[in-house]
N, C-alpha and C. Protein backbone atom coordinates (compact mmCIF):
# COMPACT_ATOMS: atom_id res chain seq x y z
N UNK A 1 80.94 96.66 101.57
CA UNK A 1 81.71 95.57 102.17
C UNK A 1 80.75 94.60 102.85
N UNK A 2 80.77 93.54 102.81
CA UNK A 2 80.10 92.43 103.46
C UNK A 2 80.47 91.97 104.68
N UNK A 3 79.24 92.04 105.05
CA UNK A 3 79.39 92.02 106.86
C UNK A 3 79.52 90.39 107.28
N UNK A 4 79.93 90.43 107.92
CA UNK A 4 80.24 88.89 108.25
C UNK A 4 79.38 88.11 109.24
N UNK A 5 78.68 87.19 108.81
CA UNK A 5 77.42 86.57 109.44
C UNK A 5 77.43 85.67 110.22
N UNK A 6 76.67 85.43 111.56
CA UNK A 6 76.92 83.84 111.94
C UNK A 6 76.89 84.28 113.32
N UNK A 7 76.54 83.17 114.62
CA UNK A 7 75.88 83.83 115.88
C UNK A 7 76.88 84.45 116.73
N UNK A 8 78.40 84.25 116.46
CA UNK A 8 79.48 84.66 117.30
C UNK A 8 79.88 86.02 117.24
N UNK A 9 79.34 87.18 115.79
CA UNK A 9 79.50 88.09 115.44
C UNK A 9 79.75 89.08 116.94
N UNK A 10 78.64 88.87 118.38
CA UNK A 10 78.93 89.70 118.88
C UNK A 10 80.42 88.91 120.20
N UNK A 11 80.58 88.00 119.89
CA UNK A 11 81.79 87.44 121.00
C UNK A 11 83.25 88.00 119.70
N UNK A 12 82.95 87.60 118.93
CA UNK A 12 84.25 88.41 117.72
C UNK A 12 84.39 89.71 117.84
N UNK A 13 83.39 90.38 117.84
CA UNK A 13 83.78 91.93 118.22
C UNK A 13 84.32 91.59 119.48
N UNK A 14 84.03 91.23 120.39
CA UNK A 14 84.37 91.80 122.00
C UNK A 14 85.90 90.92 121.88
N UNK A 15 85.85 90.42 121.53
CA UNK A 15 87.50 89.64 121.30
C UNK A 15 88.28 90.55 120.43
N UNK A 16 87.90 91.16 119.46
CA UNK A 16 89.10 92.01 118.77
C UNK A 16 89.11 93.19 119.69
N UNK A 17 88.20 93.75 120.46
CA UNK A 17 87.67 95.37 121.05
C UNK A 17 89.20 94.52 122.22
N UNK A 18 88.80 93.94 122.87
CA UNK A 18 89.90 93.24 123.66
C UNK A 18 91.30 93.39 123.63
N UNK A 19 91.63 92.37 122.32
CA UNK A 19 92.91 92.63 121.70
C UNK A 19 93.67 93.56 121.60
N UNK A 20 92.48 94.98 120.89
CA UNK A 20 93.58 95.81 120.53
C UNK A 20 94.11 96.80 121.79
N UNK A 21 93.49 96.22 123.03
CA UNK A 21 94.15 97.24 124.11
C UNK A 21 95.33 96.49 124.35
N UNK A 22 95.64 95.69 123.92
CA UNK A 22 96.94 94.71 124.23
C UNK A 22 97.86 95.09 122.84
N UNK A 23 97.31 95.80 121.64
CA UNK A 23 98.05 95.77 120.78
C UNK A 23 99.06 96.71 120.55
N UNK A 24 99.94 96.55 118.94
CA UNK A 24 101.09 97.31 118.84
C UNK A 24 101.00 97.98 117.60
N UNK A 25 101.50 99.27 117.60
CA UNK A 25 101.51 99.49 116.06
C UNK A 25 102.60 99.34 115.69
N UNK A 26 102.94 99.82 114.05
CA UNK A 26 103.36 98.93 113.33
C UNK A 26 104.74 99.07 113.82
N UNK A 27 105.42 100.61 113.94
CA UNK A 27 106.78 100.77 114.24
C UNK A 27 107.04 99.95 115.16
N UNK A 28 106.22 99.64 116.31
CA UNK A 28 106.51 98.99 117.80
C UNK A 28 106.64 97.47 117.07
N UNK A 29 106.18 96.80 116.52
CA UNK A 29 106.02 95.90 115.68
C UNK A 29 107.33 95.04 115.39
N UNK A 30 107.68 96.41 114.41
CA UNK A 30 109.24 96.26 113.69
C UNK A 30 110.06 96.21 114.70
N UNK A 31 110.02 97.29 115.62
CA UNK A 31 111.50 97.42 116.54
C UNK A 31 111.44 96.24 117.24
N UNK A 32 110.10 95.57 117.75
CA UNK A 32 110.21 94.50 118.11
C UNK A 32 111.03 92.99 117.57
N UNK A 33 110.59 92.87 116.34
CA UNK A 33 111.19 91.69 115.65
C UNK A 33 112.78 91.89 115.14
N UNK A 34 113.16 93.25 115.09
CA UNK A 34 114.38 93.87 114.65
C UNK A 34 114.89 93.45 115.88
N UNK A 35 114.41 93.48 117.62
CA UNK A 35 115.20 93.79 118.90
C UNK A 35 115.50 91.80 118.84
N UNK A 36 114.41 91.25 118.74
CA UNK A 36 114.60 89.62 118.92
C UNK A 36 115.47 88.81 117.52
N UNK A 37 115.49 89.79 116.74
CA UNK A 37 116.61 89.19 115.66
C UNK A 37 117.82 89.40 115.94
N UNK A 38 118.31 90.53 116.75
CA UNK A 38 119.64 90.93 117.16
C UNK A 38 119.92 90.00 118.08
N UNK A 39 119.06 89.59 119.19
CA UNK A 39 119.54 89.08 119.83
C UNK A 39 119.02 87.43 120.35
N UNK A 40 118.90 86.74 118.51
CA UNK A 40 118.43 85.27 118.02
C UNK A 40 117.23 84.82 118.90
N UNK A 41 116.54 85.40 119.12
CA UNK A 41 115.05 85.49 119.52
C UNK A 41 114.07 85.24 118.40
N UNK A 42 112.34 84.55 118.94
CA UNK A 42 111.70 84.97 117.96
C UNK A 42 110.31 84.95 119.18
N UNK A 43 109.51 85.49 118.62
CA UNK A 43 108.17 85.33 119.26
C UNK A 43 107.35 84.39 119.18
N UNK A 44 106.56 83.83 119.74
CA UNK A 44 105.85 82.86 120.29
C UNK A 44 106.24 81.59 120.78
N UNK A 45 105.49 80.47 121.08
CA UNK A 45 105.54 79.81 122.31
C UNK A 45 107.19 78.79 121.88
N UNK A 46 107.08 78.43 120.27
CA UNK A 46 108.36 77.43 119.91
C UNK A 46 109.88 78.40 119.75
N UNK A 47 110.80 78.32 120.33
CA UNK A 47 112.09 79.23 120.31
C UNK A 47 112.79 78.36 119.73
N UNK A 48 112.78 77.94 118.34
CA UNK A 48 113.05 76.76 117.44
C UNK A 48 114.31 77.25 116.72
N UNK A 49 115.48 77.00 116.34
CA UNK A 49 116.69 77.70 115.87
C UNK A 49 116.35 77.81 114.32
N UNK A 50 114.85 77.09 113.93
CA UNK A 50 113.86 77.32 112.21
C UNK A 50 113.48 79.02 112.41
N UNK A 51 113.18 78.65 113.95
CA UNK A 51 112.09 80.32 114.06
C UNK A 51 112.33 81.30 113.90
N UNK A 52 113.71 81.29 115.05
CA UNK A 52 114.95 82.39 114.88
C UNK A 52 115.55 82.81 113.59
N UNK A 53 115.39 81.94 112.35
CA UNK A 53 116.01 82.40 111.33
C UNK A 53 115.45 82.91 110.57
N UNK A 54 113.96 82.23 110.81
CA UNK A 54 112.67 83.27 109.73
C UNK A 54 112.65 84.74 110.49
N UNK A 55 112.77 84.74 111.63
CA UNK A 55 112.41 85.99 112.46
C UNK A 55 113.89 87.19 111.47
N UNK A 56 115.02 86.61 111.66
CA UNK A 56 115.82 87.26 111.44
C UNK A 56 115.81 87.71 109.95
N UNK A 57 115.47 86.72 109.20
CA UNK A 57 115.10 86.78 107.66
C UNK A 57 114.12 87.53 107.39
N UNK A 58 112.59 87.90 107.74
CA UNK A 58 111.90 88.44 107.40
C UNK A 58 111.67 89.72 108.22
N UNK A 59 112.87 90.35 109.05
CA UNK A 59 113.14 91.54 110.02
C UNK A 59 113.94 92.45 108.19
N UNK A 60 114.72 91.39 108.06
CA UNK A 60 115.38 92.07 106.75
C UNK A 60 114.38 92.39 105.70
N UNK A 61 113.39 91.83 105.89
CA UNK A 61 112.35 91.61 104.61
C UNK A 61 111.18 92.84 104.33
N UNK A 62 110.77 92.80 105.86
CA UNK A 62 109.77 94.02 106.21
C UNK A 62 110.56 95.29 105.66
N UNK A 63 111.74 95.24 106.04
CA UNK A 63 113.15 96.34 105.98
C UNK A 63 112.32 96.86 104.73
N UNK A 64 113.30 95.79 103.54
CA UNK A 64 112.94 96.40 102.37
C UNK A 64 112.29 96.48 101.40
N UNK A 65 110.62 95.69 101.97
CA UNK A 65 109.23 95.88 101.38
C UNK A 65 109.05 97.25 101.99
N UNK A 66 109.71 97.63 103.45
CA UNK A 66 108.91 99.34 103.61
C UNK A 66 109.92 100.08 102.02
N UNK A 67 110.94 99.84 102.10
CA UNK A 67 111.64 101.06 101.57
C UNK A 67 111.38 100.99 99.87
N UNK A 68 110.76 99.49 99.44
CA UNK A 68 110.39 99.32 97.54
C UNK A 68 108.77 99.30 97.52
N UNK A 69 108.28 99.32 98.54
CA UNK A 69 106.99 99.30 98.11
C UNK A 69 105.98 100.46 97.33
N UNK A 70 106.00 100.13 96.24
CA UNK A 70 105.19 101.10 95.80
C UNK A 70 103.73 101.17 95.33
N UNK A 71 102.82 102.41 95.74
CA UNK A 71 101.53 102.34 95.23
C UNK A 71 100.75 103.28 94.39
N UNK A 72 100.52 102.92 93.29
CA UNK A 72 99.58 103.43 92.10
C UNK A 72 99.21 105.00 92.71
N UNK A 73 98.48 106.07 91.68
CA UNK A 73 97.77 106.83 91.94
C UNK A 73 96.65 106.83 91.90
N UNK A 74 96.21 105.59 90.83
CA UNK A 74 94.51 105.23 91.14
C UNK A 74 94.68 104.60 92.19
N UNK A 75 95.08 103.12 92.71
CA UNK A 75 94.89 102.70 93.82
C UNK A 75 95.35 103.31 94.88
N UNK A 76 96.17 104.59 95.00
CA UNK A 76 96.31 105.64 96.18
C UNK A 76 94.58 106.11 96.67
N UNK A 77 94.02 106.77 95.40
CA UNK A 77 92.84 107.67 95.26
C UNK A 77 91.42 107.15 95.99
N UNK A 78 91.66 105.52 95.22
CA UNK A 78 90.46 104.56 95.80
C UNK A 78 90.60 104.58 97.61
N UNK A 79 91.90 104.29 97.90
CA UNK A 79 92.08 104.40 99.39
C UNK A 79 91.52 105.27 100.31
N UNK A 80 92.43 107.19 99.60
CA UNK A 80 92.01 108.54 100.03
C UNK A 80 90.33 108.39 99.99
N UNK A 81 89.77 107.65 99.56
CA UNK A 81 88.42 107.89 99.52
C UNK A 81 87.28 107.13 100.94
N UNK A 82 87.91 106.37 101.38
CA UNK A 82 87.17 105.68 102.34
C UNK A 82 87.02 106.33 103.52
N UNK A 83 86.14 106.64 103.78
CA UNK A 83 85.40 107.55 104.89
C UNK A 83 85.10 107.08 106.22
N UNK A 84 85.04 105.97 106.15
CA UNK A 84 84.88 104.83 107.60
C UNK A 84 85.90 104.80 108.20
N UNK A 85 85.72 104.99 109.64
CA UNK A 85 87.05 104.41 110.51
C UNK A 85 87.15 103.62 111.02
N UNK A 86 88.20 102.70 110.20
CA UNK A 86 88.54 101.49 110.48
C UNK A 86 89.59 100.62 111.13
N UNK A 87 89.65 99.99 111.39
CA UNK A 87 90.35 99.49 112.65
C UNK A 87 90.95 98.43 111.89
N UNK A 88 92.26 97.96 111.36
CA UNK A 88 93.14 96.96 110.52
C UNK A 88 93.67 96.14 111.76
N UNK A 89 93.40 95.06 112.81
CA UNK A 89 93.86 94.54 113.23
C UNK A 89 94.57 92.97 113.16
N UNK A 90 95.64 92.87 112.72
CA UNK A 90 96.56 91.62 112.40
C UNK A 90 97.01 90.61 113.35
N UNK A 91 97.10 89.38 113.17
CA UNK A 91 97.38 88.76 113.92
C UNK A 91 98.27 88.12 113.56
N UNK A 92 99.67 87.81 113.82
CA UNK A 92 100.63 87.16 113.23
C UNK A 92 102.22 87.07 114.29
N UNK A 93 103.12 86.54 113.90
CA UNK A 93 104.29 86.19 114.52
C UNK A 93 105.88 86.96 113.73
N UNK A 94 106.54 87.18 115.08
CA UNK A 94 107.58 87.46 114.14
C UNK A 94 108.33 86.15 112.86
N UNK A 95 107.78 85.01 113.02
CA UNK A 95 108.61 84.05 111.92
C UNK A 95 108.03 83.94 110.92
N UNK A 96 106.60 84.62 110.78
CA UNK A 96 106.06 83.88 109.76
C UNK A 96 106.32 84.74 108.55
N UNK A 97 106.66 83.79 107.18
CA UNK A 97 107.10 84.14 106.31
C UNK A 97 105.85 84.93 105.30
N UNK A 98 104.79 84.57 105.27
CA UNK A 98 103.72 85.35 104.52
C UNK A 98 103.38 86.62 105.16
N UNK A 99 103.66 87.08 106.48
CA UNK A 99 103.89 88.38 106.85
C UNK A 99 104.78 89.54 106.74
N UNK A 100 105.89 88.77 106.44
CA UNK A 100 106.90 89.60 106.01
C UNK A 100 106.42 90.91 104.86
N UNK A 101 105.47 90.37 103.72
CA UNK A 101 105.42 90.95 102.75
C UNK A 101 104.34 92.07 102.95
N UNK A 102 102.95 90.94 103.93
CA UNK A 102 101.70 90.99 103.68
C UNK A 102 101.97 92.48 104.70
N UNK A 103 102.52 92.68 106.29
CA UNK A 103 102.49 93.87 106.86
C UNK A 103 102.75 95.08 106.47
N UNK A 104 103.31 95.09 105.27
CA UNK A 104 104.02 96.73 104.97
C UNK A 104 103.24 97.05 104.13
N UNK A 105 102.65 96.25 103.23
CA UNK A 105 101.25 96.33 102.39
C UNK A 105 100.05 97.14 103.42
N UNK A 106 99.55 96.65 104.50
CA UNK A 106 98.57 97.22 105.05
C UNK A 106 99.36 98.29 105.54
N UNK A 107 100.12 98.69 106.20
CA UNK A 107 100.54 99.55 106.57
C UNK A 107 100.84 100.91 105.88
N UNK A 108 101.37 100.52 104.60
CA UNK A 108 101.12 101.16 103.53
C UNK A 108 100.05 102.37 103.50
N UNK A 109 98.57 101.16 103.23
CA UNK A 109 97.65 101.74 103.20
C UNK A 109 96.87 102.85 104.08
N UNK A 110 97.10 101.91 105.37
CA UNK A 110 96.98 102.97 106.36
C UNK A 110 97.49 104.45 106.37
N UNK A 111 98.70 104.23 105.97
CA UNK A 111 99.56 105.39 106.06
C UNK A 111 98.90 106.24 104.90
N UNK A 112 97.96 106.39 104.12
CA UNK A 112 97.79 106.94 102.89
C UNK A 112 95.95 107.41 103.95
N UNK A 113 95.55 107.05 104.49
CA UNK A 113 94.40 107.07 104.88
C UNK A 113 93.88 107.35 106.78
N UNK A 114 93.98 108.72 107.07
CA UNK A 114 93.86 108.79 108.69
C UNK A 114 93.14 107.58 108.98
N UNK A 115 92.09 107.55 108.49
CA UNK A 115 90.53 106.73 108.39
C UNK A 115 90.87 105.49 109.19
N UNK A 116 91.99 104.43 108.74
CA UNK A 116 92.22 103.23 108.85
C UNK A 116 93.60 103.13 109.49
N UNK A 117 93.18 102.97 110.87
CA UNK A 117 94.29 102.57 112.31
C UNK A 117 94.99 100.54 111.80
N UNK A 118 95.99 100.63 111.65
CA UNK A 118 96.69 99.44 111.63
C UNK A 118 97.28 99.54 113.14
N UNK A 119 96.68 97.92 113.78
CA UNK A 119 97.19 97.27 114.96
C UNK A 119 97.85 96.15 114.53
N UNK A 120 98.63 95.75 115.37
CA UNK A 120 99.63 94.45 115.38
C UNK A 120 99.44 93.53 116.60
N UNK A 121 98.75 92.04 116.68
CA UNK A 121 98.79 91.13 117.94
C UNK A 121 99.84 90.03 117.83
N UNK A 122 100.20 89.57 118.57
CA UNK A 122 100.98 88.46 118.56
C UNK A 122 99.94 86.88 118.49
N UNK A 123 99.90 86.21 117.74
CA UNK A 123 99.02 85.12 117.83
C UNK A 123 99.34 84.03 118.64
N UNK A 124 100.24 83.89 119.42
CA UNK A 124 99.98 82.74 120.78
C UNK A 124 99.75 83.56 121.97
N UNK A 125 99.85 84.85 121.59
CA UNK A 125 99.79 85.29 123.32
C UNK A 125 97.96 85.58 122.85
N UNK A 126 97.54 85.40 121.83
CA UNK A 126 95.59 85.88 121.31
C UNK A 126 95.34 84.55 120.44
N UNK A 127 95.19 83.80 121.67
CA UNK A 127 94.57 82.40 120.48
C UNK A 127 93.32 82.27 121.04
N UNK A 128 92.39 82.93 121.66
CA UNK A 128 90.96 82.94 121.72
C UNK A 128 90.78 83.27 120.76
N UNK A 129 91.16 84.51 120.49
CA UNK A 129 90.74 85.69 119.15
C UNK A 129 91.49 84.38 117.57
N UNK A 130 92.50 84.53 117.91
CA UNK A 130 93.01 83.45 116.68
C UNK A 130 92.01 82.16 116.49
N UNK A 131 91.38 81.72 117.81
CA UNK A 131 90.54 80.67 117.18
C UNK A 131 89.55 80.85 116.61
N UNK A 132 88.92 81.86 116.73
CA UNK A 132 87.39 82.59 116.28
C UNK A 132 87.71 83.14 114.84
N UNK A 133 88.85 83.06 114.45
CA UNK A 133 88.95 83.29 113.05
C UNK A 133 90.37 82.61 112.35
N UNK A 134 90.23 81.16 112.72
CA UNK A 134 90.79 80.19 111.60
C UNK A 134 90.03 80.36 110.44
N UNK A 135 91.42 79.43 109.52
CA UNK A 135 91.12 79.82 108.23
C UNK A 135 91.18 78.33 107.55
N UNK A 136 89.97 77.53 107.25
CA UNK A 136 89.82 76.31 107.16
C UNK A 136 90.39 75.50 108.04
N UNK A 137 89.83 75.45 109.72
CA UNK A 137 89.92 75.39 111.11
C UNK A 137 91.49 75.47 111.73
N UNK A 138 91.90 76.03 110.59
CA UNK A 138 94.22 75.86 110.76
C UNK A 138 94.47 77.54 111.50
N UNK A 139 95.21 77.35 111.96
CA UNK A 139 95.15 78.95 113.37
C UNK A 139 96.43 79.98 112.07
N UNK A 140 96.12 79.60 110.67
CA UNK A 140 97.05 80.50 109.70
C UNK A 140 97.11 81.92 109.80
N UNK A 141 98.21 82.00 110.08
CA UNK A 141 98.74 84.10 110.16
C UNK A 141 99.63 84.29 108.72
N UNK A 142 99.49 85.69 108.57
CA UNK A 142 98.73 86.31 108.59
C UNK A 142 97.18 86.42 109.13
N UNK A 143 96.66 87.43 109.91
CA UNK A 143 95.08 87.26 109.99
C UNK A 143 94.92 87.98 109.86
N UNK A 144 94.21 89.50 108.85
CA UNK A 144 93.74 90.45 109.03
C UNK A 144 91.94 90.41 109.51
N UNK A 145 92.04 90.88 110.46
CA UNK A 145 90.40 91.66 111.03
C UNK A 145 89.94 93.05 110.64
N UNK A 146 88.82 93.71 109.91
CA UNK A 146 88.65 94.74 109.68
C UNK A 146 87.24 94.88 110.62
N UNK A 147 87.96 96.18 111.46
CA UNK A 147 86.78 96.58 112.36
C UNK A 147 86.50 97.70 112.22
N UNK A 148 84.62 98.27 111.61
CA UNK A 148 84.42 99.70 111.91
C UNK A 148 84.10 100.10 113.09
N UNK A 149 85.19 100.98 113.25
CA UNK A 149 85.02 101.37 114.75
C UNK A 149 83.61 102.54 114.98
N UNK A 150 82.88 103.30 114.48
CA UNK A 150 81.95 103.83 114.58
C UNK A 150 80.87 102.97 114.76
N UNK A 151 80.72 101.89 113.75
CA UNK A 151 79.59 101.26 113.83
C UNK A 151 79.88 99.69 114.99
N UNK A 152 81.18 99.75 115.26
CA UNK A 152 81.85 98.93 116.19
C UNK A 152 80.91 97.00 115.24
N UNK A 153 81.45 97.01 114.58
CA UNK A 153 81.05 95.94 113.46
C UNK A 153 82.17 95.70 112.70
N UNK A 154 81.98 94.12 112.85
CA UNK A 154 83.50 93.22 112.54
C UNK A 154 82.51 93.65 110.45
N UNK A 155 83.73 93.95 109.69
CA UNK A 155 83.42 94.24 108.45
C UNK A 155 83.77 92.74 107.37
N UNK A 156 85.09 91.94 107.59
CA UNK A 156 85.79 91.26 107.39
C UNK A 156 86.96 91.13 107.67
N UNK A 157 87.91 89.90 107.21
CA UNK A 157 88.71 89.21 107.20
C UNK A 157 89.56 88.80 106.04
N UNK A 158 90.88 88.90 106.26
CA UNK A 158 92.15 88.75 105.18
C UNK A 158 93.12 88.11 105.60
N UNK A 159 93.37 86.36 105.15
CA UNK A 159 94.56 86.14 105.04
C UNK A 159 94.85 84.37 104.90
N UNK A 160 95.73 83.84 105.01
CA UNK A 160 97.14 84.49 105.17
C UNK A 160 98.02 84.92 104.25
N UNK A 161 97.06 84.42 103.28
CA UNK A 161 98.16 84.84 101.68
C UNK A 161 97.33 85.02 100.79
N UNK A 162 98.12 86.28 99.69
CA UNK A 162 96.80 86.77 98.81
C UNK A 162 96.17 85.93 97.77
N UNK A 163 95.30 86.10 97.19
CA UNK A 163 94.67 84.92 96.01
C UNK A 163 95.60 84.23 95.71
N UNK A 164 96.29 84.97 94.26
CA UNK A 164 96.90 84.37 93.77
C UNK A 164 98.41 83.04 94.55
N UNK A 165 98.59 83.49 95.67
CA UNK A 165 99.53 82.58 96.45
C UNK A 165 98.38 81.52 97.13
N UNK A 166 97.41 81.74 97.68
CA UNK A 166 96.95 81.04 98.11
C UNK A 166 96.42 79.98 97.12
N UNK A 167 96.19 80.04 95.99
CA UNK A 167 95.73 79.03 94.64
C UNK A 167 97.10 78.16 94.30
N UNK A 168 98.23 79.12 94.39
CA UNK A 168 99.50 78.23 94.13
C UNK A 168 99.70 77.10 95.21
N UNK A 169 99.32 77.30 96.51
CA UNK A 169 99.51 76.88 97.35
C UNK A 169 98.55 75.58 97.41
N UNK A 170 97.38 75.78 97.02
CA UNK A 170 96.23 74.57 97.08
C UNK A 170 96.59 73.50 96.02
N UNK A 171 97.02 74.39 94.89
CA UNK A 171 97.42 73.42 93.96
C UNK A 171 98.51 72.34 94.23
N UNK A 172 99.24 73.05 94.68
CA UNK A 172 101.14 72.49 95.39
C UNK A 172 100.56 71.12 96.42
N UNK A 173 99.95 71.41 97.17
CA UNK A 173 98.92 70.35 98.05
C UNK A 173 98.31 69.25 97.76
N UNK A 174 97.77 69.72 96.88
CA UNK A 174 96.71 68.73 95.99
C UNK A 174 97.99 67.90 95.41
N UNK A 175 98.77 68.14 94.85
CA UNK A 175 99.41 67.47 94.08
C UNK A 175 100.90 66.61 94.88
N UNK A 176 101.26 67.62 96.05
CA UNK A 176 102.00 66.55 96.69
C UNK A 176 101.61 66.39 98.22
N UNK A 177 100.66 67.05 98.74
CA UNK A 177 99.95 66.42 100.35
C UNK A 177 100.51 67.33 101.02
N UNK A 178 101.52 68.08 101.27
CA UNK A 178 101.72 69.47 101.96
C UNK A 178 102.58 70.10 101.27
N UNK A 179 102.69 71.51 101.95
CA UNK A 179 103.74 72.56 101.33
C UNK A 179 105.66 72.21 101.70
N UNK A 180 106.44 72.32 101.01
CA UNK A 180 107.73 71.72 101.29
C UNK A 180 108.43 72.73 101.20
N UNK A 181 108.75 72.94 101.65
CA UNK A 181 110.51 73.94 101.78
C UNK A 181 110.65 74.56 100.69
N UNK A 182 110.98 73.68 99.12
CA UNK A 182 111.12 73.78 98.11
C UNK A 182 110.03 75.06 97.88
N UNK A 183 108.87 74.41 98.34
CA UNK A 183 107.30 75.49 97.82
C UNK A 183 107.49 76.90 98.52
N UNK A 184 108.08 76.84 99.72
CA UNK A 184 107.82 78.26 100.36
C UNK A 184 108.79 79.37 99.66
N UNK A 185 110.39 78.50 99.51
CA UNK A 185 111.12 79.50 98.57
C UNK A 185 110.95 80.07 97.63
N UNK A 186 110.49 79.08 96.54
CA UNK A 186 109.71 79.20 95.56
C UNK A 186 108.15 80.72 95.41
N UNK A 187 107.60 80.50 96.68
CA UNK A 187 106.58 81.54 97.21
C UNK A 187 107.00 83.35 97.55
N UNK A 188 108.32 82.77 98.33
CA UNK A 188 109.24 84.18 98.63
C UNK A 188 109.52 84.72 97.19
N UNK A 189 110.23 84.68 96.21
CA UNK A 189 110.24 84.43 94.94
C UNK A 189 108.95 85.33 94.31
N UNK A 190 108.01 84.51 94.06
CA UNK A 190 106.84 84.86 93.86
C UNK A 190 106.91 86.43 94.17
N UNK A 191 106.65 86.80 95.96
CA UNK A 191 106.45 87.34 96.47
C UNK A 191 107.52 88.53 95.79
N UNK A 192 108.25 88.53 96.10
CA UNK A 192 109.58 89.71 95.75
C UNK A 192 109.03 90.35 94.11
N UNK A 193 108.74 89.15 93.28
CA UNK A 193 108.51 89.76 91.64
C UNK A 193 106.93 90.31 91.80
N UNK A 194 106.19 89.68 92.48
CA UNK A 194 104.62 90.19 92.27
C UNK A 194 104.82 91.68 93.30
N UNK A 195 105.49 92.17 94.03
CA UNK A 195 105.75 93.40 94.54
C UNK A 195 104.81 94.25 95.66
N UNK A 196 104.23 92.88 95.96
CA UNK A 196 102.57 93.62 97.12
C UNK A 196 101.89 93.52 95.70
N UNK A 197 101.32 93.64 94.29
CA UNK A 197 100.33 93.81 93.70
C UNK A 197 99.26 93.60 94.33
N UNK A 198 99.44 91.88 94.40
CA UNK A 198 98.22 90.89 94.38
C UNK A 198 97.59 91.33 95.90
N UNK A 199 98.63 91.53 97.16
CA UNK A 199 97.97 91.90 98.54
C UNK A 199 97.90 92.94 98.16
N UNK A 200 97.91 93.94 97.77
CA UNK A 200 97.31 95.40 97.44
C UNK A 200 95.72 95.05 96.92
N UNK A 201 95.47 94.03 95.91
CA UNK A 201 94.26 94.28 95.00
C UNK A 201 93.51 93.54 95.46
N UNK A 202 94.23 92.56 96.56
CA UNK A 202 93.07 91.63 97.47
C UNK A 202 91.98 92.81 98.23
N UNK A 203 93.21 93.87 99.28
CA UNK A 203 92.73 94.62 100.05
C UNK A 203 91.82 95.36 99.69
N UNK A 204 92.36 96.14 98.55
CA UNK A 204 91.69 97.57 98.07
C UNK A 204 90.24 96.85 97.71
N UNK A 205 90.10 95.52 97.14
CA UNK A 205 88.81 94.95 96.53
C UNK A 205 87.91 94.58 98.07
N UNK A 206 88.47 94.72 99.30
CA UNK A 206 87.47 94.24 100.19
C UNK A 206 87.16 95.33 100.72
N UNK A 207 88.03 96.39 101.00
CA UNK A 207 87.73 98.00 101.16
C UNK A 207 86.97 98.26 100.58
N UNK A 208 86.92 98.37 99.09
CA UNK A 208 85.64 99.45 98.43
C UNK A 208 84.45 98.12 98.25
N UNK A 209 84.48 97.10 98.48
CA UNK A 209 83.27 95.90 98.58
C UNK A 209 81.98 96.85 98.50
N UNK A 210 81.26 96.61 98.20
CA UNK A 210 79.76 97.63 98.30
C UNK A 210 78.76 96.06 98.79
């Protein structure tokens, strides 16, 4: 796996080492966005009646990416194999719609592997940490951080959407100047038929990275 270069390497560690004493795992996660959907809530700083509905929409979503998600026996095996303990720390919101899919995917994995601890942050209450790892200088969540905790070394970074969405997405841009409503449904879509593949083969390919 490729280590991630550049002079902030040791303020990025001490910012995620930070974080995750503030963090949640995944169940705490869910019951969370499940508790603020019941009662038309959403997390972070905008309480937008847009926010509240993604929150409530993708509470249903996580639902039943945990209960269809399924994973290979080779890509189980490649997982069982990683020996490092690693630290999966995310940064994201209950509204955002590319999390819905992208959390039960890592979690997934985790769950197949003692090795690799999945944490959950909220990204306005961690926008130091969120700023130290924008994603073409935009504060985009999904954020995955991969930290080895033995060697306490930031390993890399995942997100907010896997290849293949993120290419649909540049293209969609290029061609009309931002993403539209139309594009994100269109993305959910995507998301539901591609089944976690593509965030499965993003992950597993930065995991076994040599």
């Amino acid at each position: 796996m490729e280590l991630l270069k550049g002079k902030t390497m040791a303020s990025k560690q001490e910012l995620v080492q930070n974080a995750t004493k503030r963090s949640m795992v995944y169940k705490e996660y869910k019951k969370l966005v499940q508790r603020l959907a019941e009662e038309s809530k959403t997390t972070g700083f905008v309480q937008s009646e847009a926010n509240i509905n993604y929150t409530q929409l993708n509470n249903r979503r996580m639902g039943r990416w945990d209960k269809t998600l399924k994973i290979s026996n080779e890509t189980a095996k490649k997982i069982t194999k990683i020996d490092s303990k690693l630290l999966f720390l995310v940064l994201t919101e209950s509204w955002c719609g590319d999390a819905a899919p992208s959390l039960p995917v890592m979690n997934k994995i985790a769950e197949l592997n003692p090795n690799i601890e999945l944490k959950v942050v909220l990204r306005d209450e961690n926008l130091e940490l969120m700023d130290a790892f924008l994603t073409r200088g935009a504060r985009s969540i999904p954020k995955l951080i991969i930290l080895d905790k033995e060697k306490e070394k930031i390993l890399g970074e995942w997100g907010p959407r896997p290849s293949i969405a993120t290419q649909m997405a540049a293209e969609y841009k290029q061609k009309h100047g931002k993403l539209s409503p139309e594009f994100k449904k269109d993305l959910q879509v995507w998301y539901n038929k591609d089944k976690g593949k593509n965030i499965l083969e993003d992950l597993v390919a930065l995991l076994t990275l040599k």
